[in-house]
C-alpha atoms as a PDB file:
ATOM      1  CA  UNK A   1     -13.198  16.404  -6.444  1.00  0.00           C
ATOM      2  CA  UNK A   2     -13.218  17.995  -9.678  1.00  0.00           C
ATOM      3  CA  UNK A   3      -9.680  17.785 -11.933  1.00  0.00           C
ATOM      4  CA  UNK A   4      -8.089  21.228 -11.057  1.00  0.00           C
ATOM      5  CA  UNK A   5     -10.282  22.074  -8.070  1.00  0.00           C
ATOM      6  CA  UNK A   6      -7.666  19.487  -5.998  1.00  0.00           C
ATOM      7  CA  UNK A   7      -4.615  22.097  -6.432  1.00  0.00           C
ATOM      8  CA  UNK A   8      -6.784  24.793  -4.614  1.00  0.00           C
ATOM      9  CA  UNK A   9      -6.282  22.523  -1.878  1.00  0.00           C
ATOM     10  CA  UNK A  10      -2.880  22.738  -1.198  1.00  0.00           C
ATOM     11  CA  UNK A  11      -1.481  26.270  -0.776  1.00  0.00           C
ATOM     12  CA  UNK A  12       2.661  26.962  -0.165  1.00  0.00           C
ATOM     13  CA  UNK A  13       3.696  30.118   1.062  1.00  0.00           C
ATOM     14  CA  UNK A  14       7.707  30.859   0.697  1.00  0.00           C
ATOM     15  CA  UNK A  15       8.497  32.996   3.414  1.00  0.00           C
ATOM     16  CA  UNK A  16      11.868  34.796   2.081  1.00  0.00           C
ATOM     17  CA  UNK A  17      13.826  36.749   5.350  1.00  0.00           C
ATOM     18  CA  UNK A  18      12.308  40.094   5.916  1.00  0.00           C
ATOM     19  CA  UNK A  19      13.835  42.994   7.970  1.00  0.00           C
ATOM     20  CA  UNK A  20      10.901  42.925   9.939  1.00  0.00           C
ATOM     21  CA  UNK A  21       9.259  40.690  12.096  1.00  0.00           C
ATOM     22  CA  UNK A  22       6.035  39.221  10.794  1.00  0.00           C
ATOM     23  CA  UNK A  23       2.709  37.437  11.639  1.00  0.00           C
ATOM     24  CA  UNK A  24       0.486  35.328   9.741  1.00  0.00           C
ATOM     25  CA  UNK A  25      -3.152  34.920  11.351  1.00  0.00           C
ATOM     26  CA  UNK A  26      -3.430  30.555  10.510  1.00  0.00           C
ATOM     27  CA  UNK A  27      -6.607  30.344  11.646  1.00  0.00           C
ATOM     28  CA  UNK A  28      -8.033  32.941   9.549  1.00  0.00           C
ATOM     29  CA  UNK A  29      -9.877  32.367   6.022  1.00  0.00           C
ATOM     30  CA  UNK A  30      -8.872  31.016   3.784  1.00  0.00           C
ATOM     31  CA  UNK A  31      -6.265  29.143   6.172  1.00  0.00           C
ATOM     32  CA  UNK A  32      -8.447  28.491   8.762  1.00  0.00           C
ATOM     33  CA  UNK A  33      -9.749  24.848   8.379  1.00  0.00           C
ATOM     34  CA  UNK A  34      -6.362  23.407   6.479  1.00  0.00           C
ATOM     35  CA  UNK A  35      -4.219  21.529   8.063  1.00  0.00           C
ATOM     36  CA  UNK A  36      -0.166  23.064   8.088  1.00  0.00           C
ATOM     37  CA  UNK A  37       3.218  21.972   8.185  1.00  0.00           C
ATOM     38  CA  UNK A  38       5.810  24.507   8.661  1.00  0.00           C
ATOM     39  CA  UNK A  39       9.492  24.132   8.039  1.00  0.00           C
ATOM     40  CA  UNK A  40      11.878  26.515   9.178  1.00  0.00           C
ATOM     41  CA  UNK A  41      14.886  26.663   6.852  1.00  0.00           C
ATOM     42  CA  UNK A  42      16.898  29.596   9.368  1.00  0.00           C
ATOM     43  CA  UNK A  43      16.390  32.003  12.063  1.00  0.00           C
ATOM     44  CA  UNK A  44      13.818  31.708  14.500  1.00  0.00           C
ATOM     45  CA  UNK A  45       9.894  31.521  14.834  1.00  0.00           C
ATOM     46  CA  UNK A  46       7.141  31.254  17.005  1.00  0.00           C
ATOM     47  CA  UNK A  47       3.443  29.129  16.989  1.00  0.00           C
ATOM     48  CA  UNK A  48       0.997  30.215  18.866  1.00  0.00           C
ATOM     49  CA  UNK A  49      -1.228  27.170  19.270  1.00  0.00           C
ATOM     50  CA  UNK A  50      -4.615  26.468  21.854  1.00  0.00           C
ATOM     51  CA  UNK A  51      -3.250  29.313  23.503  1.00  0.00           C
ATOM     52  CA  UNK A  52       0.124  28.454  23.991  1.00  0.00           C
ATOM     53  CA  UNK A  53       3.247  29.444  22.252  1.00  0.00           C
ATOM     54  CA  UNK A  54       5.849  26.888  21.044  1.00  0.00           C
ATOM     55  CA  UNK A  55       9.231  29.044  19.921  1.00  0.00           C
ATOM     56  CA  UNK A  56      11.190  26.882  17.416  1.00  0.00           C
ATOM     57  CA  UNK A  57      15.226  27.471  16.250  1.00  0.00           C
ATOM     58  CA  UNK A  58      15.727  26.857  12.633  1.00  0.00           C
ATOM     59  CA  UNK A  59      16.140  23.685  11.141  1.00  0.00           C
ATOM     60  CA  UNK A  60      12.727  22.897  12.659  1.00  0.00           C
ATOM     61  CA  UNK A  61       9.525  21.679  11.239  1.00  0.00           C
ATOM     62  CA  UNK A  62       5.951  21.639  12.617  1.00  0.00           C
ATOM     63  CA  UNK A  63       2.585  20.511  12.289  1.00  0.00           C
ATOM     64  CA  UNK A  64      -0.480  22.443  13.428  1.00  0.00           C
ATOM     65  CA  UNK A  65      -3.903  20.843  12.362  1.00  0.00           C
ATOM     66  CA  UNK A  66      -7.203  22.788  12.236  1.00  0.00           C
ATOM     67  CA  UNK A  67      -7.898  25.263  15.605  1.00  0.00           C
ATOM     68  CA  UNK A  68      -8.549  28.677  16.736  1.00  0.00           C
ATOM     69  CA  UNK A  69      -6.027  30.423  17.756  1.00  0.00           C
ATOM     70  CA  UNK A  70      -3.385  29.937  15.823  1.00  0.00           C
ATOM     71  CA  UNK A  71      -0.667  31.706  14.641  1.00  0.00           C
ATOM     72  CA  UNK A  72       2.916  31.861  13.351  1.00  0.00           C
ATOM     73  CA  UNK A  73       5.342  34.509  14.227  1.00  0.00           C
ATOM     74  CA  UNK A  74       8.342  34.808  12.159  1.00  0.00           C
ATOM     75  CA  UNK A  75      11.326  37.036  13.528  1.00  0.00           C
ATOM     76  CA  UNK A  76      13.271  39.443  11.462  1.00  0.00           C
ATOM     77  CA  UNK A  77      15.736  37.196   9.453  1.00  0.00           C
ATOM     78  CA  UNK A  78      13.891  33.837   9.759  1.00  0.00           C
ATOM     79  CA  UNK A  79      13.197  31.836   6.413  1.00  0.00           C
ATOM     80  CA  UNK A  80      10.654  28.929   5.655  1.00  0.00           C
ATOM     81  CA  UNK A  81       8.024  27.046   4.215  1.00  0.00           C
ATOM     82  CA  UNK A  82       4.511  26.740   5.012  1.00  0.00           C
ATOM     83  CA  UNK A  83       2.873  23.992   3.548  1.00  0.00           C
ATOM     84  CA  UNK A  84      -1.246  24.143   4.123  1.00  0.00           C
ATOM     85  CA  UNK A  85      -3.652  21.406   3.272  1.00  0.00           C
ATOM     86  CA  UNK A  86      -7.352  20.837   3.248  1.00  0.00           C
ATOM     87  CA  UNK A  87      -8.499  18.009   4.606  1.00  0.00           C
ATOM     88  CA  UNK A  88     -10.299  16.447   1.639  1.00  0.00           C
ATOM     89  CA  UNK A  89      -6.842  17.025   0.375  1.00  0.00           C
ATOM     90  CA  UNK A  90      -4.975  15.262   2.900  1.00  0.00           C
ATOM     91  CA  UNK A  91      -7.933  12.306   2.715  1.00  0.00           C
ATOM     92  CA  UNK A  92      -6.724  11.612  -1.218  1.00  0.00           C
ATOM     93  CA  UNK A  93      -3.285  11.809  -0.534  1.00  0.00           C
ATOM     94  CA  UNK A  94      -2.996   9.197   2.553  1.00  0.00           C
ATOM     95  CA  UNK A  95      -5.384   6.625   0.940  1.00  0.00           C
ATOM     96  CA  UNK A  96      -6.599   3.925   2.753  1.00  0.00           C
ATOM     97  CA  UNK A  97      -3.533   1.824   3.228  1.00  0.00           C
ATOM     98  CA  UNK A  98      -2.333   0.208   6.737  1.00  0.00           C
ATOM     99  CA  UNK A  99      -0.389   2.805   7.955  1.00  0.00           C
ATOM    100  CA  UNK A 100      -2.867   5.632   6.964  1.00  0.00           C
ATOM    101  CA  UNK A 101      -4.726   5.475  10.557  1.00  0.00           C
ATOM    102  CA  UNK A 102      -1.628   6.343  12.086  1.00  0.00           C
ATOM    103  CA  UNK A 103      -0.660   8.639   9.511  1.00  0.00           C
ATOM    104  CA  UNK A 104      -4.660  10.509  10.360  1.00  0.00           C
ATOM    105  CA  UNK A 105      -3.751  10.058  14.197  1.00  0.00           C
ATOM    106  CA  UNK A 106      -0.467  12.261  13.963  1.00  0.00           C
ATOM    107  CA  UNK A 107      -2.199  15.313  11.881  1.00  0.00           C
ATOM    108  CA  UNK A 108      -4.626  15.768  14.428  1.00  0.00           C
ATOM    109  CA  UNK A 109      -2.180  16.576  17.120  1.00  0.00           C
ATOM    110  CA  UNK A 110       0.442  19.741  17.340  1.00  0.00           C
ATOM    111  CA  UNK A 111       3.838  18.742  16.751  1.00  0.00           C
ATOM    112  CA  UNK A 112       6.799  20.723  16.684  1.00  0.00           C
ATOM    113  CA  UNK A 113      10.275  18.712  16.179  1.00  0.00           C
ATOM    114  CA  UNK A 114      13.634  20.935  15.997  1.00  0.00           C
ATOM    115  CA  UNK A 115      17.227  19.695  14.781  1.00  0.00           C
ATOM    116  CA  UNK A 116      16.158  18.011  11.614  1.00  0.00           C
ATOM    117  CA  UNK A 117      18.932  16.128  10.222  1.00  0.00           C
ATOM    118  CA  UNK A 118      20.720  17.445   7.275  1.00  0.00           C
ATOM    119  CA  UNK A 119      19.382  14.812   4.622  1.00  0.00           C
ATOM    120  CA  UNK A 120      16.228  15.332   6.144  1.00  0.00           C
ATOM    121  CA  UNK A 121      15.631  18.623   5.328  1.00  0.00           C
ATOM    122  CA  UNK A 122      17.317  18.350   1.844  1.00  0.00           C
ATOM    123  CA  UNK A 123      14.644  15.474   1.118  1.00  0.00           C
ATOM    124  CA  UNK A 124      11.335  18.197   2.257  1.00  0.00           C
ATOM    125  CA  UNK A 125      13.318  20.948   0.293  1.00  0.00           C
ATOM    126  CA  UNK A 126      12.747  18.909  -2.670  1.00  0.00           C
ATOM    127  CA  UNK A 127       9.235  17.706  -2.342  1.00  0.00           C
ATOM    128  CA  UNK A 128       8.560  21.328  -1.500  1.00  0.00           C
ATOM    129  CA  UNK A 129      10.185  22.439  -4.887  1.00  0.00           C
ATOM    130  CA  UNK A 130       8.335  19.138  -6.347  1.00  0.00           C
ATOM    131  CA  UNK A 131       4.812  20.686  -5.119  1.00  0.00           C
ATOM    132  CA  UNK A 132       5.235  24.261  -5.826  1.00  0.00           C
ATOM    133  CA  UNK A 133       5.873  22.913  -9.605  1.00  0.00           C
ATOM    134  CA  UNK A 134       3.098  20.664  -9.705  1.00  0.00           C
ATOM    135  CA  UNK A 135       0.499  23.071  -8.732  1.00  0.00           C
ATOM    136  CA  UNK A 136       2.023  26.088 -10.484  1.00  0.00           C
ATOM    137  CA  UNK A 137       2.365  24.159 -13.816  1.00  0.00           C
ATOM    138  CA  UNK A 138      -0.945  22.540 -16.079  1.00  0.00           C
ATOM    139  CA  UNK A 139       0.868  19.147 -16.198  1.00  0.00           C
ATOM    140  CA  UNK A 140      -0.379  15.811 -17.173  1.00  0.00           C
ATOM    141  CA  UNK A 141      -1.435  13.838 -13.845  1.00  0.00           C
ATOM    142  CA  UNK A 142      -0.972  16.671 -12.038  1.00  0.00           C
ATOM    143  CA  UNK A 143      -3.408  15.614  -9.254  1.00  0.00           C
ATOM    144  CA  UNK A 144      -2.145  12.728  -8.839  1.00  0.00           C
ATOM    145  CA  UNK A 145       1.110  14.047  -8.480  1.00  0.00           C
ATOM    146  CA  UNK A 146       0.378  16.302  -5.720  1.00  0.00           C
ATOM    147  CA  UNK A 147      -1.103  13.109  -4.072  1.00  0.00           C
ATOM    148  CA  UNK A 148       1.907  11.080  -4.170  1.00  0.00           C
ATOM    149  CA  UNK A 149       4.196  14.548  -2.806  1.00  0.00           C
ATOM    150  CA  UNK A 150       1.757  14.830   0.410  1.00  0.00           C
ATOM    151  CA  UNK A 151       2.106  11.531   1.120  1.00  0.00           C
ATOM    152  CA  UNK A 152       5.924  11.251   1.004  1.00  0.00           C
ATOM    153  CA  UNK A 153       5.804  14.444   3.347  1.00  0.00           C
ATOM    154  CA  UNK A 154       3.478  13.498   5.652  1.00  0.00           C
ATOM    155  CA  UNK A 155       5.424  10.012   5.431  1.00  0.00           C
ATOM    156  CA  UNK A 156       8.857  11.724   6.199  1.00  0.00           C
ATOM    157  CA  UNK A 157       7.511  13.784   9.080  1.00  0.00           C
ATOM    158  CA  UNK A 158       5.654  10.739  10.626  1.00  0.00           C
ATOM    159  CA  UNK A 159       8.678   8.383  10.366  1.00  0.00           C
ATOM    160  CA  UNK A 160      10.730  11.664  12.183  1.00  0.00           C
ATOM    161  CA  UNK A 161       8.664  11.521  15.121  1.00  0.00           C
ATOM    162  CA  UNK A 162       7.926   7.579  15.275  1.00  0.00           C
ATOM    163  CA  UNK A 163       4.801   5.885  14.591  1.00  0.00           C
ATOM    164  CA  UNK A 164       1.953   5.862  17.224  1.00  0.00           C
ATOM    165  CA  UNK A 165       1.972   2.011  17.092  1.00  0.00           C
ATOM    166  CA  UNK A 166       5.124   1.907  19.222  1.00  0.00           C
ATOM    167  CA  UNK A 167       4.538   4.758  21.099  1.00  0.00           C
ATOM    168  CA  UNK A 168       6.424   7.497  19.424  1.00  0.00           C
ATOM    169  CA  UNK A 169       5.502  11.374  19.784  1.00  0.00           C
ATOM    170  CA  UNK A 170       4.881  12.973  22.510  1.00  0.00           C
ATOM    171  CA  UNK A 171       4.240  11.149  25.823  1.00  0.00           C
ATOM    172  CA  UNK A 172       2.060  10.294  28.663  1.00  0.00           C
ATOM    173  CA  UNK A 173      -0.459   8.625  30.708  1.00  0.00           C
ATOM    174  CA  UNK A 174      -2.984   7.172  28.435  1.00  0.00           C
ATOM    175  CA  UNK A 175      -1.541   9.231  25.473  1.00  0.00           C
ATOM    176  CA  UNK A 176      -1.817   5.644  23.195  1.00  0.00           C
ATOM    177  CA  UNK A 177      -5.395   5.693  23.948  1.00  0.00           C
ATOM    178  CA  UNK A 178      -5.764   8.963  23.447  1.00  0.00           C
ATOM    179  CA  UNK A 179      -4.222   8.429  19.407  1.00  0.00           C
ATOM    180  CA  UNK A 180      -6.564   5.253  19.282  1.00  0.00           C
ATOM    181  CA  UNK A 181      -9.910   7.647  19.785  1.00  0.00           C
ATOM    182  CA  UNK A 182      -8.445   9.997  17.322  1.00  0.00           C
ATOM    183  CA  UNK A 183      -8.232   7.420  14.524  1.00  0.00           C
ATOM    184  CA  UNK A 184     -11.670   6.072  15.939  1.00  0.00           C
ATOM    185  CA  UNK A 185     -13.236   9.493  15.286  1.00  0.00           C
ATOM    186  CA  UNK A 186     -12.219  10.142  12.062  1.00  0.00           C
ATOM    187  CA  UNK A 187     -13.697   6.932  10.592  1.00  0.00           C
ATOM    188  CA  UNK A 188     -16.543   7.403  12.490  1.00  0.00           C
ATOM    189  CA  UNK A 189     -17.383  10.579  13.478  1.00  0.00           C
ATOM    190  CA  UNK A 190     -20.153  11.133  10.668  1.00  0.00           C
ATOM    191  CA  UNK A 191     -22.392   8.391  12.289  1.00  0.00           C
ATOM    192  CA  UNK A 192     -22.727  10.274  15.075  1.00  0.00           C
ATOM    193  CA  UNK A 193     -21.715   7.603  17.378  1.00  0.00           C
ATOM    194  CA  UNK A 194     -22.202   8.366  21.385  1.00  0.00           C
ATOM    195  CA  UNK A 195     -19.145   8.514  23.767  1.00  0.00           C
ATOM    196  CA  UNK A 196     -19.744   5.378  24.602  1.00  0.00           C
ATOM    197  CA  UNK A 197     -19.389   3.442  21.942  1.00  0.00           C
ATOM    198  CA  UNK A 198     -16.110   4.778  21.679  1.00  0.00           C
ATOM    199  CA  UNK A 199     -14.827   4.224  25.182  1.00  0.00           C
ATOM    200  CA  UNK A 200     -16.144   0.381  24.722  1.00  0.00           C
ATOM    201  CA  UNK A 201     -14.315  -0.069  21.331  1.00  0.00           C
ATOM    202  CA  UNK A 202     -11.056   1.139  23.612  1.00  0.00           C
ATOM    203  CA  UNK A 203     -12.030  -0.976  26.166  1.00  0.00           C
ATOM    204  CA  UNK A 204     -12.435   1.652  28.892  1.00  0.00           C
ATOM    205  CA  UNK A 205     -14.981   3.813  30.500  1.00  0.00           C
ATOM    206  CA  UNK A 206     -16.249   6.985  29.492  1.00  0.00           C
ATOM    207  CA  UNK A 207     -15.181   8.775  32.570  1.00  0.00           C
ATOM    208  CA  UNK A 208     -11.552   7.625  31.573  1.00  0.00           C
ATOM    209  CA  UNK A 209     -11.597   9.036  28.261  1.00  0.00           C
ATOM    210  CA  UNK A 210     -12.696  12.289  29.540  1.00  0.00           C
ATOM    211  CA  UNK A 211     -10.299  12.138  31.935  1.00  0.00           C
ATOM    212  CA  UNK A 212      -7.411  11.467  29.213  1.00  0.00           C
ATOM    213  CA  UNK A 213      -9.032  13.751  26.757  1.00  0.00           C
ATOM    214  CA  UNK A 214      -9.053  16.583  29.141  1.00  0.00           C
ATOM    215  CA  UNK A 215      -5.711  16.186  30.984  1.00  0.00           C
ATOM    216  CA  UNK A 216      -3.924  15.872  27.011  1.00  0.00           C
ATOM    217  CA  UNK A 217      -5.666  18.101  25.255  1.00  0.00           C
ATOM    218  CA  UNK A 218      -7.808  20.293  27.541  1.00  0.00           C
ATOM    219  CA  UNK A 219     -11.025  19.028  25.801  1.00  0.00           C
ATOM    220  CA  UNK A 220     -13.837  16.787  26.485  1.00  0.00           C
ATOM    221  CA  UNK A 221     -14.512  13.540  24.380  1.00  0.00           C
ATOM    222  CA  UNK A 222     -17.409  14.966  22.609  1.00  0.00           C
ATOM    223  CA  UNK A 223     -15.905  18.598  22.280  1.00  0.00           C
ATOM    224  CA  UNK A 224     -13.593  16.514  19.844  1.00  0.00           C
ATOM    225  CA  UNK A 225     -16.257  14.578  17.992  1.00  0.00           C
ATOM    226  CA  UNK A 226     -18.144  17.643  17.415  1.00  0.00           C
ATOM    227  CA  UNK A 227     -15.264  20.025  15.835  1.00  0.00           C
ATOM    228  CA  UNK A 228     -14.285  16.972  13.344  1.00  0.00           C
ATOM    229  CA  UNK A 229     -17.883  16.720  12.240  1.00  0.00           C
ATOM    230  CA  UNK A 230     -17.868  20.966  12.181  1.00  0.00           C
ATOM    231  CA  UNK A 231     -14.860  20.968  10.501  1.00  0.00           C
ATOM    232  CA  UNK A 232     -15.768  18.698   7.846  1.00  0.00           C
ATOM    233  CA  UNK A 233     -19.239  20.625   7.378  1.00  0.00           C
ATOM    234  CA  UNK A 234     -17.269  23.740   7.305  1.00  0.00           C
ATOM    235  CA  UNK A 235     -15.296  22.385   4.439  1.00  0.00           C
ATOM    236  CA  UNK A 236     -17.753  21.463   2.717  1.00  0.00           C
ATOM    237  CA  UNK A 237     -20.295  24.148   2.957  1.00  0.00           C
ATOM    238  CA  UNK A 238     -17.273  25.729   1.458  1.00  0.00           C
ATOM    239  CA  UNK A 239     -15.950  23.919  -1.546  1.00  0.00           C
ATOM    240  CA  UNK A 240     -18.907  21.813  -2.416  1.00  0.00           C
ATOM    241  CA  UNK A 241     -21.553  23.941  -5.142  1.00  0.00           C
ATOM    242  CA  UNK A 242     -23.966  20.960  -3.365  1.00  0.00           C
ATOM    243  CA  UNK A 243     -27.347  22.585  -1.291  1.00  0.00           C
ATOM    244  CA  UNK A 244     -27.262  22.446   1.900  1.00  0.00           C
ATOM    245  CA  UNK A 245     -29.749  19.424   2.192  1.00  0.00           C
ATOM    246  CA  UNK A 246     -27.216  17.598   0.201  1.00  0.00           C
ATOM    247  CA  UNK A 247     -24.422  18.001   2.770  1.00  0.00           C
ATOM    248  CA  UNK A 248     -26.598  18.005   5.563  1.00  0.00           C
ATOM    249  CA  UNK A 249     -27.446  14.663   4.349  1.00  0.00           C
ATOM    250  CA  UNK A 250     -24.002  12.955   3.479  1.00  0.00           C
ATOM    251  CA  UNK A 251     -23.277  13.735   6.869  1.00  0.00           C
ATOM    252  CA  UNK A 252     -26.288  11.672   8.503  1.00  0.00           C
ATOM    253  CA  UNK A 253     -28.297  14.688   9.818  1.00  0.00           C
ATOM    254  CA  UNK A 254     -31.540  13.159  10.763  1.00  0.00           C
ATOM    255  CA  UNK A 255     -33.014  17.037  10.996  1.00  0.00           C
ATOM    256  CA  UNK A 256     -31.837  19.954   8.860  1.00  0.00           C
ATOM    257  CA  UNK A 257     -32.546  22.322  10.409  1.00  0.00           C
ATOM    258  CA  UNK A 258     -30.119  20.950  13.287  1.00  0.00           C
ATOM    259  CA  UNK A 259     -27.408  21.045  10.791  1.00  0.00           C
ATOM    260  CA  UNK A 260     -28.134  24.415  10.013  1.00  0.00           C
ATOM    261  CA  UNK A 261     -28.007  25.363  13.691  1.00  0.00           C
END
């Protein structure tokens, strides 16, 4: 990504209290395909999110990835952060080191976690601060420096809510599964890999994935495949000043015209 372009990435909205209460449509342009983490600093809030709401009592935070559906609701009083991210974004920040699967795994799936601990919140106030600096000011690095900021967030929220590797997060039958397709989508999804060969690489049948997928998130296997790859196109078609051949071929469409479709 171009220098410069990677700051349009990451946008950070200081919500200040307000006499009034107010609502922010998060799954509306530009917000709609970025990724957000919300902290509540006081009062109260709440996300609506796949059609459900999830009311949260300040100090909370909150991660919503890409969906329809979704916003946040912020009562008269109540005073925050919201952090948004494009995925491209997100991709350069979390790198390709051994906890980065898990890392992918836990910002594809709503999360809302209330009483932060004090110097828990004092540690996202700064990198906050840290951020709105970085992409407000033309400083050397600057890029890179967002990088390292996301990571350290999305580091401080996953290590909050436990890793998925010994079964932290929400829970439930066949949940662990469920976080092992996830990370098996996103490094594969622009193959265009069958159901199948996902269910074997778990080591279970297709009917049991759908089962899981449905029963957790109220979506089929292939539902999920299909709105990672449309997300990504989404992105792209976009950001990226490429044709649409171009994209339609970095993401292994065989026909066009079915991309364009």
């Amino acid at each position: 990504m171009p220098q410069g372009l990677r700051r349009q990435g990451v946008r950070l909205l200081h919500l200040e209290p307000a006499l009034q209460q107010r609502t922010l449509a998060l799954s509306a342009l530009p917000l709609r395909w970025l990724t957000h983490l919300f902290l509540l600093r006081s009062g109260r809030a709440v996300l609506s999110f796949d059609g459900e709401e999830h009311r949260l009592d300040a100090p909370a935070l909150a991660l919503m990835p890409p969906a329809e559906g979704r916003r946040l609701v912020l009562e008269a009083g109540a005073r925050g952060d919201l952090l948004s991210v494009a995925g491209e974004q997100l991709s350069s920040a979390l790198g390709d080191e051994p906890e980065t699967p898990a890392l992918r795994s836990m910002l594809a799936t709503f999360t809302s976690m209330p009483d932060l601990p004090a110097p828990l919140i004092a540690r996202l106030e700064i990198l906050v601060k840290l951020l709105a600096d970085e992409r407000e000011e033309e400083l050397p690095a600057s890029d890179m420096a967002i990088d390292a900021l996301l990571r350290l967030f999305c580091l401080s929220f996953w290590r909050l809510v436990g890793s998925f590797e010994t079964g932290g997060g929400p829970g439930g039958d066949g949940l662990s599964i469920l976080q092992r397709f996830r990370q098996l989508v996103e490094a594969e999804f622009r193959r265009h890999r069958p159901i199948g060969y996902y269910a074997d690489r778990l080591g279970i049948t297709t009917d049991r994935l759908h089962a899981i997928a449905t029963r957790h998130l109220k979506r089929s296997p292939l539902e999920l495949v299909h709105d990672r790859l449309l997300q990504e196109a989404l992105q792209r078609l976009e950001r990226s000043p490429a044709s649409v051949q171009v994209i339609s071929d970095s993401l292994n469409f065989k026909d066009p015209a079915h991309f364009s479709r």
